[in-house]
Protein backbone atom coordinates (compact mmCIF):
# COMPACT_ATOMS: atom_id res chain seq x y z
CA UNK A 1 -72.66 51.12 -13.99
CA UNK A 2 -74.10 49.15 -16.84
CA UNK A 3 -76.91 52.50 -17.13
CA UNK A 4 -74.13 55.08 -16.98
CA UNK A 5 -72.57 53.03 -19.73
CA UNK A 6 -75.79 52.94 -21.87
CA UNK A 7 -76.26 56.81 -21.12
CA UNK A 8 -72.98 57.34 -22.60
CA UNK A 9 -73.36 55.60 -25.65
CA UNK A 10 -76.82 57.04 -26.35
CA UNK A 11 -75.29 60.52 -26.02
CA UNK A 12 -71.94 60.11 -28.24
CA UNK A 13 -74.44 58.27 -30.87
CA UNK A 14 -76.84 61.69 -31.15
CA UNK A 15 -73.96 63.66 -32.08
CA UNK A 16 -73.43 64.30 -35.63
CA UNK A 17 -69.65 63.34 -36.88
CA UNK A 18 -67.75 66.93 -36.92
CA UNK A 19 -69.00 67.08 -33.32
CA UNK A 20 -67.40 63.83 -32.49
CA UNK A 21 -63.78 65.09 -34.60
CA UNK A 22 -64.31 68.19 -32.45
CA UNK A 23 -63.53 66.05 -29.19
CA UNK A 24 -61.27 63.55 -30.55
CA UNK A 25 -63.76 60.77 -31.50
CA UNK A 26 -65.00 58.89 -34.39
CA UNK A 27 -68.07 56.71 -35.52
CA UNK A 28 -66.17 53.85 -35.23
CA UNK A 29 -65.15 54.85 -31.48
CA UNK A 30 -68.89 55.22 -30.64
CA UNK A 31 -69.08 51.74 -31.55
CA UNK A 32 -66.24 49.86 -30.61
CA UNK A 33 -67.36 52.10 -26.98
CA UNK A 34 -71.12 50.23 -27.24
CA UNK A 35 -69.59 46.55 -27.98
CA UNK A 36 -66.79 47.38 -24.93
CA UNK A 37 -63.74 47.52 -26.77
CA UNK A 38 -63.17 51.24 -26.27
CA UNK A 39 -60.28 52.08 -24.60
CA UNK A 40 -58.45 55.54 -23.75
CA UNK A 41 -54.76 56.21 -24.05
């Protein structure tokens, strides 16, 4: 789970900023995602 979680993180974090907006996401997201606090509504 913990590698999945990593994975995840290390693929949102390659992609540049308009390709996070595209889906919804921001830098901060990626981040508060890698320190657990991430959350979906």
């Amino acid at each position: 789970m913990w590698s999945a979680k990593r994975n995840t993180y290390k693929m949102l974090d390659r992609l540049t900023n308009r390709e996070l907006e595209d889906i919804g996401m921001t830098r901060a997201d990626v981040e508060a995602l890698n320190t657990g606090f991430f959350r979906i509504l």
